[in-house]
N, C-alpha and C. Protein backbone atom coordinates (compact mmCIF):
# COMPACT_ATOMS: atom_id res chain seq x y z
N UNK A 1 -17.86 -1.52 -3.40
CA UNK A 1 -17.52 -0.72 -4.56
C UNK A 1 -17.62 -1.58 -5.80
N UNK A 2 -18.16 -0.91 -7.27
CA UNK A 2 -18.33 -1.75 -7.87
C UNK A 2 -17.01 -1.70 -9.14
N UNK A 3 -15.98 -2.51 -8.14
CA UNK A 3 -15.21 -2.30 -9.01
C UNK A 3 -14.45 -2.82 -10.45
N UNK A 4 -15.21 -3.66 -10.98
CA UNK A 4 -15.22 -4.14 -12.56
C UNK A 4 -15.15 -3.00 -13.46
N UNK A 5 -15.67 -2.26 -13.29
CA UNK A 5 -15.86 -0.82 -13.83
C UNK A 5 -14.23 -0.45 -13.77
N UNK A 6 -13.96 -0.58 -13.01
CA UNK A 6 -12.30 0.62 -12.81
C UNK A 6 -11.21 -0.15 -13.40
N UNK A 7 -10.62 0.68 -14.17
CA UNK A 7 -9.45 0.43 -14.91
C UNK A 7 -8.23 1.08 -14.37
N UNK A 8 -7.90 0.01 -13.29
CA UNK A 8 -6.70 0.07 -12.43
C UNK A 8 -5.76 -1.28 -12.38
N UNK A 9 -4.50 -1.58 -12.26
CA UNK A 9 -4.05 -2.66 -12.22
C UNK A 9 -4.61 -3.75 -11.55
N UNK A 10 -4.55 -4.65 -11.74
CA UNK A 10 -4.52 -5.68 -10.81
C UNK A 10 -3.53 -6.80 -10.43
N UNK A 11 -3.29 -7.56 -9.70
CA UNK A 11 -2.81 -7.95 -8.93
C UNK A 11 -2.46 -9.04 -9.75
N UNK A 12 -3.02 -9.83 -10.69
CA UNK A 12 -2.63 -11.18 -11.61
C UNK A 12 -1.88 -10.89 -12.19
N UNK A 13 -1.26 -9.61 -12.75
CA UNK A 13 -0.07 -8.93 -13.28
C UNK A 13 1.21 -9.07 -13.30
N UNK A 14 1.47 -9.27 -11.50
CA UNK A 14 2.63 -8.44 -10.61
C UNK A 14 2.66 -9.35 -9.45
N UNK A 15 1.77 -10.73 -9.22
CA UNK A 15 1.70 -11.54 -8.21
C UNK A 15 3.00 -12.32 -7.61
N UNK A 16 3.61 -12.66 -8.38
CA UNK A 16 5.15 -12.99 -8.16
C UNK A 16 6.29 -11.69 -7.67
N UNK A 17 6.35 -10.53 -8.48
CA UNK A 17 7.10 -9.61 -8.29
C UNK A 17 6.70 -8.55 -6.83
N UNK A 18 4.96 -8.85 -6.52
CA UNK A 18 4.56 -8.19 -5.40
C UNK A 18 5.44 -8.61 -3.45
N UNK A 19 5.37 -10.31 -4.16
CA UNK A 19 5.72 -10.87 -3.07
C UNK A 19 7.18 -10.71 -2.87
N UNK A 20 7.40 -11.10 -3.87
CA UNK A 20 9.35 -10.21 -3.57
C UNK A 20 9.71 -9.19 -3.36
N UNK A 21 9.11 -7.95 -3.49
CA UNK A 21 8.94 -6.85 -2.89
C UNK A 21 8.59 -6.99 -1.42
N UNK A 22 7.58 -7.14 -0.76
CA UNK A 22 7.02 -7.34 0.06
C UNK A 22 8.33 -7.72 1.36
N UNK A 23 8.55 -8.97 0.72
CA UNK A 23 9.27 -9.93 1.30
C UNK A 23 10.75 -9.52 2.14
N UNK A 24 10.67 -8.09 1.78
CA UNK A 24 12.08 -7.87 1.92
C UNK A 24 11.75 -6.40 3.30
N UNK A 25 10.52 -6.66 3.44
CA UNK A 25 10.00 -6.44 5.04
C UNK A 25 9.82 -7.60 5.96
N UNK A 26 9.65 -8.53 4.95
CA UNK A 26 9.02 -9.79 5.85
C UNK A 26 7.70 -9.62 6.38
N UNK A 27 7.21 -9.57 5.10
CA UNK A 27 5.87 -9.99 4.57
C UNK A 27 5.39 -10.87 4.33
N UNK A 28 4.57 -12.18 4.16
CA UNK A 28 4.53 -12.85 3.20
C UNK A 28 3.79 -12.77 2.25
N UNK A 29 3.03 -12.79 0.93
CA UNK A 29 2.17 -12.78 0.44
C UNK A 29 1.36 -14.12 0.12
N UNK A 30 -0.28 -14.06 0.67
CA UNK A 30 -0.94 -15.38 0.28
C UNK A 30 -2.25 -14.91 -1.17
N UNK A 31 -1.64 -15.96 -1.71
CA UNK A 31 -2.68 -15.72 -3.20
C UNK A 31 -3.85 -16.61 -2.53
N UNK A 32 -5.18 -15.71 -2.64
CA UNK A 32 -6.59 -16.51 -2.47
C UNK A 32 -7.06 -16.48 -3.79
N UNK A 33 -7.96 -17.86 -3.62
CA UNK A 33 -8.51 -18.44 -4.96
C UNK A 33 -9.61 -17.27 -5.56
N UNK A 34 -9.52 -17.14 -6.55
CA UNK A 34 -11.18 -16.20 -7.29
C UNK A 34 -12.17 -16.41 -6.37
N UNK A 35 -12.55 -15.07 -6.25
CA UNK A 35 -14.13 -15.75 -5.73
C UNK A 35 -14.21 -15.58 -3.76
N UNK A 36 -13.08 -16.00 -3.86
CA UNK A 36 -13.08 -16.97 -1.87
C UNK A 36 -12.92 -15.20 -1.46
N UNK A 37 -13.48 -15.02 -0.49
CA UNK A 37 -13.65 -13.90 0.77
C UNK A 37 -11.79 -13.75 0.89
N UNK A 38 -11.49 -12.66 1.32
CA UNK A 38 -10.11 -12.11 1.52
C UNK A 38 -9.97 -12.18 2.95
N UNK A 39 -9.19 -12.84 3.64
CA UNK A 39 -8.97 -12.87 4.86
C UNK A 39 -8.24 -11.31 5.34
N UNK A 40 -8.42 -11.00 6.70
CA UNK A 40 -8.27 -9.46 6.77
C UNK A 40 -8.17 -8.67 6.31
N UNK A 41 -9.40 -8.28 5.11
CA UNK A 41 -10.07 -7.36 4.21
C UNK A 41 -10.52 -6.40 5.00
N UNK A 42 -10.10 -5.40 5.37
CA UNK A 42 -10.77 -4.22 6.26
C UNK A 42 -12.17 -3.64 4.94
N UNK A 43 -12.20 -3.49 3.79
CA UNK A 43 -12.93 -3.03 2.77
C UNK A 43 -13.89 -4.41 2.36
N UNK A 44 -12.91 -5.36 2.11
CA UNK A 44 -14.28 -6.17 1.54
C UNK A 44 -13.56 -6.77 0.12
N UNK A 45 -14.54 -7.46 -0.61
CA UNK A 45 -14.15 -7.87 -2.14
C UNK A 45 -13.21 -7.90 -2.34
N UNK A 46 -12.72 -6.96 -3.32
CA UNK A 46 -11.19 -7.58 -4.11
C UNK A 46 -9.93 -6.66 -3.20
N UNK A 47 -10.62 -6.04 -2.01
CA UNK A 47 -9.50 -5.31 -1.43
C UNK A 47 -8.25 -6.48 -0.83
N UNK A 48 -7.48 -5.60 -0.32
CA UNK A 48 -6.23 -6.77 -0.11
C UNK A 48 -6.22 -6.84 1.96
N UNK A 49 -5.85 -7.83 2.30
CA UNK A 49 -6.24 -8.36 3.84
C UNK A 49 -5.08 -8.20 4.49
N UNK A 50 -4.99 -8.24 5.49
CA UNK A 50 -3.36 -8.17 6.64
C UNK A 50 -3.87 -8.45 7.64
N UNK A 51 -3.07 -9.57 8.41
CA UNK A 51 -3.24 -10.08 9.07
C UNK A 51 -1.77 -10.73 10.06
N UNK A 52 -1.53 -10.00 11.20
CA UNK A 52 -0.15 -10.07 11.33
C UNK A 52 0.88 -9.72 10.00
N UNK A 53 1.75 -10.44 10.07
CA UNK A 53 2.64 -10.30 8.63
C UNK A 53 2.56 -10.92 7.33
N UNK A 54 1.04 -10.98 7.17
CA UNK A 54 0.42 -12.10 6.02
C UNK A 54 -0.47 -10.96 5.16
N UNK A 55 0.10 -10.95 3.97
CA UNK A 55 -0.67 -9.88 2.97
C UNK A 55 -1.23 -10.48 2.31
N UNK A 56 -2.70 -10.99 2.56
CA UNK A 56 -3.37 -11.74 1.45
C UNK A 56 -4.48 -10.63 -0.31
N UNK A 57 -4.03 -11.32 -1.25
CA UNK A 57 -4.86 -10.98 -1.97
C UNK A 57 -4.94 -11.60 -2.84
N UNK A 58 -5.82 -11.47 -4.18
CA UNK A 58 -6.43 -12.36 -5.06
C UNK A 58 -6.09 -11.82 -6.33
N UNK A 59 -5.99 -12.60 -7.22
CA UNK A 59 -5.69 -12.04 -8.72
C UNK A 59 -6.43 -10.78 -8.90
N UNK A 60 -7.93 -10.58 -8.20
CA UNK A 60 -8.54 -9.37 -8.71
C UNK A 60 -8.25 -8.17 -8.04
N UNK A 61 -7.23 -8.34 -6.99
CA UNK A 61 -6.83 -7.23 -5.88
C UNK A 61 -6.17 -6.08 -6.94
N UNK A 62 -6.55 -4.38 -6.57
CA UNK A 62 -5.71 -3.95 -7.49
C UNK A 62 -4.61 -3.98 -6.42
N UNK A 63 -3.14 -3.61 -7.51
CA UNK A 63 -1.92 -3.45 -7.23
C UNK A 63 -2.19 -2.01 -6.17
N UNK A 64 -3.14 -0.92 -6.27
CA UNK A 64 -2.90 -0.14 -5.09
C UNK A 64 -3.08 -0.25 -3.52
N UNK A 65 -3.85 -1.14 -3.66
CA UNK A 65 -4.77 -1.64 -2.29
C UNK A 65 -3.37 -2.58 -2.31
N UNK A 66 -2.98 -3.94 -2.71
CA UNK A 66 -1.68 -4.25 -1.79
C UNK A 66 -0.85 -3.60 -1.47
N UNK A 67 -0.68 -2.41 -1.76
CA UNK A 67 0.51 -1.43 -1.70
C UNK A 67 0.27 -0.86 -0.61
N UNK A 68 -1.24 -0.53 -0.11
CA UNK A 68 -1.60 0.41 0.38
C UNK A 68 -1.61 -0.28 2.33
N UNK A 69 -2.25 -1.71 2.36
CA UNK A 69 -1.87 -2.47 3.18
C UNK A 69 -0.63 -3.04 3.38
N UNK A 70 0.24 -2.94 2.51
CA UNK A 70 1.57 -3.86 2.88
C UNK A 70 2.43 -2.28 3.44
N UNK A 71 2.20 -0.73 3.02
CA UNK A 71 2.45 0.09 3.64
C UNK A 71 2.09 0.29 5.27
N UNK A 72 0.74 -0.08 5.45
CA UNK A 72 0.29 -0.06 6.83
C UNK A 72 1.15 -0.39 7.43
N UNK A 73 1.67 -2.14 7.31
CA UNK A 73 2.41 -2.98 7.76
C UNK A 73 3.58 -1.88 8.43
N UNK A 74 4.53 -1.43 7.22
CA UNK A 74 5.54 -1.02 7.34
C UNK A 74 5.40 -0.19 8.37
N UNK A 75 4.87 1.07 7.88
CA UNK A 75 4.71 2.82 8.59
C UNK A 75 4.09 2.15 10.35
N UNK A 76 3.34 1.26 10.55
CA UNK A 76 3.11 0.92 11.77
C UNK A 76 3.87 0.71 13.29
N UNK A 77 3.43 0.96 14.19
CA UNK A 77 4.50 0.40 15.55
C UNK A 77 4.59 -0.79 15.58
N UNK A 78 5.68 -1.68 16.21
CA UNK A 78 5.77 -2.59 16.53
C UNK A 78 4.63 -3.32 17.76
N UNK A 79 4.17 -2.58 18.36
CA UNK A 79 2.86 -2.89 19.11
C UNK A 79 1.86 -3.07 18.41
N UNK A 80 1.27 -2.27 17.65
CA UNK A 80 0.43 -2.59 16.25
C UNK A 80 0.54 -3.86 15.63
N UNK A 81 1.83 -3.85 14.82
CA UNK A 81 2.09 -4.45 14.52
C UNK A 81 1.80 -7.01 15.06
N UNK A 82 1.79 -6.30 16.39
CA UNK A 82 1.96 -7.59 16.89
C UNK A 82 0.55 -8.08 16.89
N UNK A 83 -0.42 -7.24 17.27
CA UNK A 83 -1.52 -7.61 16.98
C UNK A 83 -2.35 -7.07 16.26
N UNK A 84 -1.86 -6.97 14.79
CA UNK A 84 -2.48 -6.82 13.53
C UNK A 84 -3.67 -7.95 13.02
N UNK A 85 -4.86 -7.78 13.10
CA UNK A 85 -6.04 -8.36 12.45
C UNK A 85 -7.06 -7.82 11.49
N UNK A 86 -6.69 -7.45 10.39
CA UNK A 86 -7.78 -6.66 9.26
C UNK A 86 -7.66 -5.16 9.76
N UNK A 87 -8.31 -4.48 10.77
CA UNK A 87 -7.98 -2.86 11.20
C UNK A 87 -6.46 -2.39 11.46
N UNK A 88 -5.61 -1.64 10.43
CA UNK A 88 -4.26 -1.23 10.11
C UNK A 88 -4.20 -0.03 11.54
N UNK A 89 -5.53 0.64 11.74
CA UNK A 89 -5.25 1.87 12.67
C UNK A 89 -4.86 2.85 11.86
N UNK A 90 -4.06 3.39 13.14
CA UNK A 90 -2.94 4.42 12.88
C UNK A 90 -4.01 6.04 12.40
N UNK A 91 -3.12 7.25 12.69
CA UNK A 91 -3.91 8.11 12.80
C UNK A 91 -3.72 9.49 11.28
N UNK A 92 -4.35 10.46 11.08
CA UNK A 92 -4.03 10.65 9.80
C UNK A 92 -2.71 11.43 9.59
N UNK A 93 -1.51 11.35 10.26
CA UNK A 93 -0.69 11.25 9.82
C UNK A 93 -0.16 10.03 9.52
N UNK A 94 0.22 9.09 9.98
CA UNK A 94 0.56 7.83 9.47
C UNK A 94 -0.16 7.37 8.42
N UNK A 95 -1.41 7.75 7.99
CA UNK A 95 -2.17 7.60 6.90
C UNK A 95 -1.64 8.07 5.92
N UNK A 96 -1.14 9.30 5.68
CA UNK A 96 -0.63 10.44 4.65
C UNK A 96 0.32 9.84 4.64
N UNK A 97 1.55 9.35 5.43
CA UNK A 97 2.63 8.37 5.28
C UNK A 97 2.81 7.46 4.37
N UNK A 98 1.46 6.47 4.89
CA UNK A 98 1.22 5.01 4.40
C UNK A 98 1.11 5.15 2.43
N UNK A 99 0.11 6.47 2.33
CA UNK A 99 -0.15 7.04 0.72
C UNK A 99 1.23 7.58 0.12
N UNK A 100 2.12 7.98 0.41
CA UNK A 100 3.58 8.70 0.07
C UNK A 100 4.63 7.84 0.06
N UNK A 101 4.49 6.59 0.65
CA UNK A 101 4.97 5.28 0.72
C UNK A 101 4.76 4.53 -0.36
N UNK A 102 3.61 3.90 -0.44
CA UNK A 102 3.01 3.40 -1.92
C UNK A 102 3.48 3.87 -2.90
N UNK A 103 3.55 5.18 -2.77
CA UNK A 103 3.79 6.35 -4.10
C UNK A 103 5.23 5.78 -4.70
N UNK A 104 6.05 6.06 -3.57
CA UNK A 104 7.51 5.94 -3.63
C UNK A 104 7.45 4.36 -4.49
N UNK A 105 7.38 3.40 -3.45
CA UNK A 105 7.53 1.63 -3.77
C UNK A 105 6.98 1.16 -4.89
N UNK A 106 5.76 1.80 -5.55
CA UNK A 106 5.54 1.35 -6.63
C UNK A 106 6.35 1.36 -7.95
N UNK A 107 7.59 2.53 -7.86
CA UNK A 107 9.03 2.42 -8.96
C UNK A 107 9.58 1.11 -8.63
N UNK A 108 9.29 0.53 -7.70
CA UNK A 108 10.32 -0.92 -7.16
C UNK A 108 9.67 -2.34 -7.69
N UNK A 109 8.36 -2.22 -8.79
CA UNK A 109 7.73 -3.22 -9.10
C UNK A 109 7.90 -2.78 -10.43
N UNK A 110 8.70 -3.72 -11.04
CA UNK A 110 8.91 -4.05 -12.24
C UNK A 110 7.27 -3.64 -13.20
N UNK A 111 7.55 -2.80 -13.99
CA UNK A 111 6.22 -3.14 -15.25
C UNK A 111 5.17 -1.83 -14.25
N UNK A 112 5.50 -1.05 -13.22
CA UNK A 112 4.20 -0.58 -12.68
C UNK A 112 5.68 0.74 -12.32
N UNK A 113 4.80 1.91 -11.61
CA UNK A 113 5.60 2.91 -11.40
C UNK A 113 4.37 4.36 -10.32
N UNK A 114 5.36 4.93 -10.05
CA UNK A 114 4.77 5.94 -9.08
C UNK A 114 3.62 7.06 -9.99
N UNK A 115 3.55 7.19 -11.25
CA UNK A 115 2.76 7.72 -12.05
C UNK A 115 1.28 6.78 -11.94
N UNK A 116 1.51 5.45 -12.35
CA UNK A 116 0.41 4.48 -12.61
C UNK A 116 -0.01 4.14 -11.12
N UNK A 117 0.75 4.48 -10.26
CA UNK A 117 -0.21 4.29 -8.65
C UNK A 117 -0.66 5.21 -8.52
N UNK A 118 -0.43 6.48 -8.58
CA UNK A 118 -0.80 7.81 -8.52
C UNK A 118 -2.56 7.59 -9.34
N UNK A 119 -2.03 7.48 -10.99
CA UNK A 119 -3.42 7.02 -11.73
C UNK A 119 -4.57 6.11 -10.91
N UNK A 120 -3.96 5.19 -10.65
CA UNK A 120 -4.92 4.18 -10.51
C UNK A 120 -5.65 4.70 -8.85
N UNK A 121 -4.98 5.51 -7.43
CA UNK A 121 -5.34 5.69 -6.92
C UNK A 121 -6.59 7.10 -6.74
N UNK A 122 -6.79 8.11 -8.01
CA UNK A 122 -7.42 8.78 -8.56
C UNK A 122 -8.54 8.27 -8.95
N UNK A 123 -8.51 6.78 -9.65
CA UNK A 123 -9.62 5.94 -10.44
C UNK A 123 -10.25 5.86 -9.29
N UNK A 124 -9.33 4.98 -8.28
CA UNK A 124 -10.50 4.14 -6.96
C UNK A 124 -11.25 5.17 -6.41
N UNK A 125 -10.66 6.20 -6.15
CA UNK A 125 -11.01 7.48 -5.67
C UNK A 125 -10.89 7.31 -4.22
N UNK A 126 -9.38 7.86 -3.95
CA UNK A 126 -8.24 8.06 -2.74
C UNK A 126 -9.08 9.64 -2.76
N UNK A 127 -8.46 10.65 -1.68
CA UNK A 127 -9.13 11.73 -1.85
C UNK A 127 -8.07 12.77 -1.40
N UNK A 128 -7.87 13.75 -1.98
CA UNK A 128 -6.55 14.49 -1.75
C UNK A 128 -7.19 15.65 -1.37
N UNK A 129 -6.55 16.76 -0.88
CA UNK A 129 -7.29 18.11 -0.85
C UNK A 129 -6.84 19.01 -2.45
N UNK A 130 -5.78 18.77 -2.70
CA UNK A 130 -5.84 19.25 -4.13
C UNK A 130 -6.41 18.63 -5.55
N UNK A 131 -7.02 17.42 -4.98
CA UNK A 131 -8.09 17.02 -5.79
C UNK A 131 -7.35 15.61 -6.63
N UNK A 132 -6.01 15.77 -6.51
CA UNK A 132 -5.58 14.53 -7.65
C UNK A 132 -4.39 13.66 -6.42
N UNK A 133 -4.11 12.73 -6.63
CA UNK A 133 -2.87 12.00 -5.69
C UNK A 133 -1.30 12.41 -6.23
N UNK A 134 -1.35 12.95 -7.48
CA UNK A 134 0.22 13.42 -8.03
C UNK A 134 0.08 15.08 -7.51
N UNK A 135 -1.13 15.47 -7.80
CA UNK A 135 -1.50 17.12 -7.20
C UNK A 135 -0.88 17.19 -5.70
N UNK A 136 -0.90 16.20 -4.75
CA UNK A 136 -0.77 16.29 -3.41
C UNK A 136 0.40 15.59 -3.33
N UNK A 137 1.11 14.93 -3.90
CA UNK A 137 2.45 14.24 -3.99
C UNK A 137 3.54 15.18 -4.56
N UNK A 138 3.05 16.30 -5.52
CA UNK A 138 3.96 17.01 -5.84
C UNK A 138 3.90 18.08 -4.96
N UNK A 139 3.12 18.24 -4.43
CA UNK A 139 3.23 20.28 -3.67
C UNK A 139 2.29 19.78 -2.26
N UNK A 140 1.95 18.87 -1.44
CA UNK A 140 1.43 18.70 -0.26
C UNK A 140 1.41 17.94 0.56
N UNK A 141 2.47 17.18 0.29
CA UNK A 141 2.81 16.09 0.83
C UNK A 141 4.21 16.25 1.99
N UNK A 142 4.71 17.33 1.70
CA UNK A 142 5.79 17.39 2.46
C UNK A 142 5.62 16.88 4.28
N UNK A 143 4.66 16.91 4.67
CA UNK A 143 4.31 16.51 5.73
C UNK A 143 4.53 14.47 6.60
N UNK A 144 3.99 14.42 5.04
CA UNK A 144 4.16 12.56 4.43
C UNK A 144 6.09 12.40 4.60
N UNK A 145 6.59 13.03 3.86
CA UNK A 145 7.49 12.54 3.40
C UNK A 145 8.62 12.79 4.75
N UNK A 146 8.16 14.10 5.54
CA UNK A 146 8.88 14.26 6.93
C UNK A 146 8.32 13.14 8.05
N UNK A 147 7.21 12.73 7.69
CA UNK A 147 6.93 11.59 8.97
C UNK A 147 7.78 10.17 8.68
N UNK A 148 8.08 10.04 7.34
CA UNK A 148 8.59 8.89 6.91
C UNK A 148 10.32 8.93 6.82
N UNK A 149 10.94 10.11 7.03
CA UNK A 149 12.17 10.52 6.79
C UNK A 149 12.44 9.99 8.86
N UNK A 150 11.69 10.90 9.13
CA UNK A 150 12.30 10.63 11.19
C UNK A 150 11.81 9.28 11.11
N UNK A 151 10.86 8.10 11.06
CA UNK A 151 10.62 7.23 11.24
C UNK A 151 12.13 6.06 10.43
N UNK A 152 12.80 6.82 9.76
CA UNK A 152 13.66 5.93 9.08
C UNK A 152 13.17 5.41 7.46
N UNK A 153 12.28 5.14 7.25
CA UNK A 153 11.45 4.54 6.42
C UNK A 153 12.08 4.66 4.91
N UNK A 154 12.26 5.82 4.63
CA UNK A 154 12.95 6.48 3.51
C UNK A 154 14.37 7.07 3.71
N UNK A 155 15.35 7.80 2.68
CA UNK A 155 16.57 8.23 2.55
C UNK A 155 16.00 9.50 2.12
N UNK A 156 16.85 10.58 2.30
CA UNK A 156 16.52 12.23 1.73
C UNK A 156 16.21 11.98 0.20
N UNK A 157 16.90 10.66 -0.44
CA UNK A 157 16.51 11.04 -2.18
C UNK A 157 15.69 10.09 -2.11
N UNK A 158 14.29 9.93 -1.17
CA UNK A 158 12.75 9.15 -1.48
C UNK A 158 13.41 7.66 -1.73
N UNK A 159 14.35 7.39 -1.57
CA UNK A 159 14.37 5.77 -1.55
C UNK A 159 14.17 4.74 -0.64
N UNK A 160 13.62 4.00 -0.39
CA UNK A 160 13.09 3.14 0.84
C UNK A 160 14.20 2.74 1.53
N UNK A 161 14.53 2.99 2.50
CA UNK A 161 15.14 2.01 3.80
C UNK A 161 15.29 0.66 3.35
N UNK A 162 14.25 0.02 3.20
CA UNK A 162 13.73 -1.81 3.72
C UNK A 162 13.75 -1.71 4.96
N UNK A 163 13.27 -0.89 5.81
CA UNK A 163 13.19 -0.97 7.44
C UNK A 163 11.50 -0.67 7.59
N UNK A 164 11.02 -1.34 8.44
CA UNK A 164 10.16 -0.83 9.15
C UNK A 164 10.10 -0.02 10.47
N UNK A 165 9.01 0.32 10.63
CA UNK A 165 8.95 1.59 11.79
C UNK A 165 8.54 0.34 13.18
N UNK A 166 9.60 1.02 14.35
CA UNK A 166 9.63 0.22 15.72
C UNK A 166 9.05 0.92 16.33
């Protein structure tokens, strides 16, 4: 993807505040140098990598793509989980999860918010059936937000656990 063109956050922003977020799954976050290949990049370039419990990305990573992998992490089984190498899995419900997740966590990063992930995941071009990511977050998502409610993940008022899914 040629993404210089897209005017979405990035990751040199929020690199400190990502990992403290993160961290409180027990995550770690690894900053790779400009330039250097992303270790478990399922996409490629400036996408963001996972690899066991190691969220690598690069100043040019946008802020949705770490969000979007450090969600995998979470919404995942603990079997998954153990042998996590670049392919997150999981099937398209846990997918719709993983997107309603992001949505939520991005109010939890200082300077960024569930509007501007919403935006920026529209730019990359995420793909909704009502055509926009706030379109399907406000009226189609209920499906997302019940897989993530039984899994524990969230509280009835959309606030994160800090638990991951066993």
């Amino acid at each position: 993807m040629e993404d210089q063109e897209l005017q979405v956050e990035r990751c040199r922003d929020y690199d400190t505040s990502i990992s403290a977020l993160f961290s409180r799954y027990g995550l770690n976050t690894a900053s790779i140098a400009n330039e250097e290949p992303i270790p478990g990049s399922f996409w490629g370039e400036s996408e963001a990598g996972l690899i066991a419990n190691d969220l690598y990305i690069r100043e040019d990573t946008p802020v949705h793509s770490a969000f979007h992998e450090a969600c995998h992490y979470i919404c995942m089984d603990q079997q998954r989980r153990t042998g996590l190498n670049t392919n997150a899995g999981g099937d398209v419900h846990e997918e719709n999860a993983v997107c309603y997740l992001q949505i939520l966590l991005a109010n939890q990063l200082d300077g960024y918010s569930s509007d501007r992930m919403m935006q920026d995941m529209d730019s990359w071009g995420y793909s909704f059936r009502l055509g926009s990511a706030s379109a399907w977050f406000e009226k189609d998502a209920e499906d997302a937000r019940d897989w993530l409610l039984h899994a524990q993940l969230i509280t009835q008022e959309n606030q994160p656990t800090w638990k991951f899914r066993t």
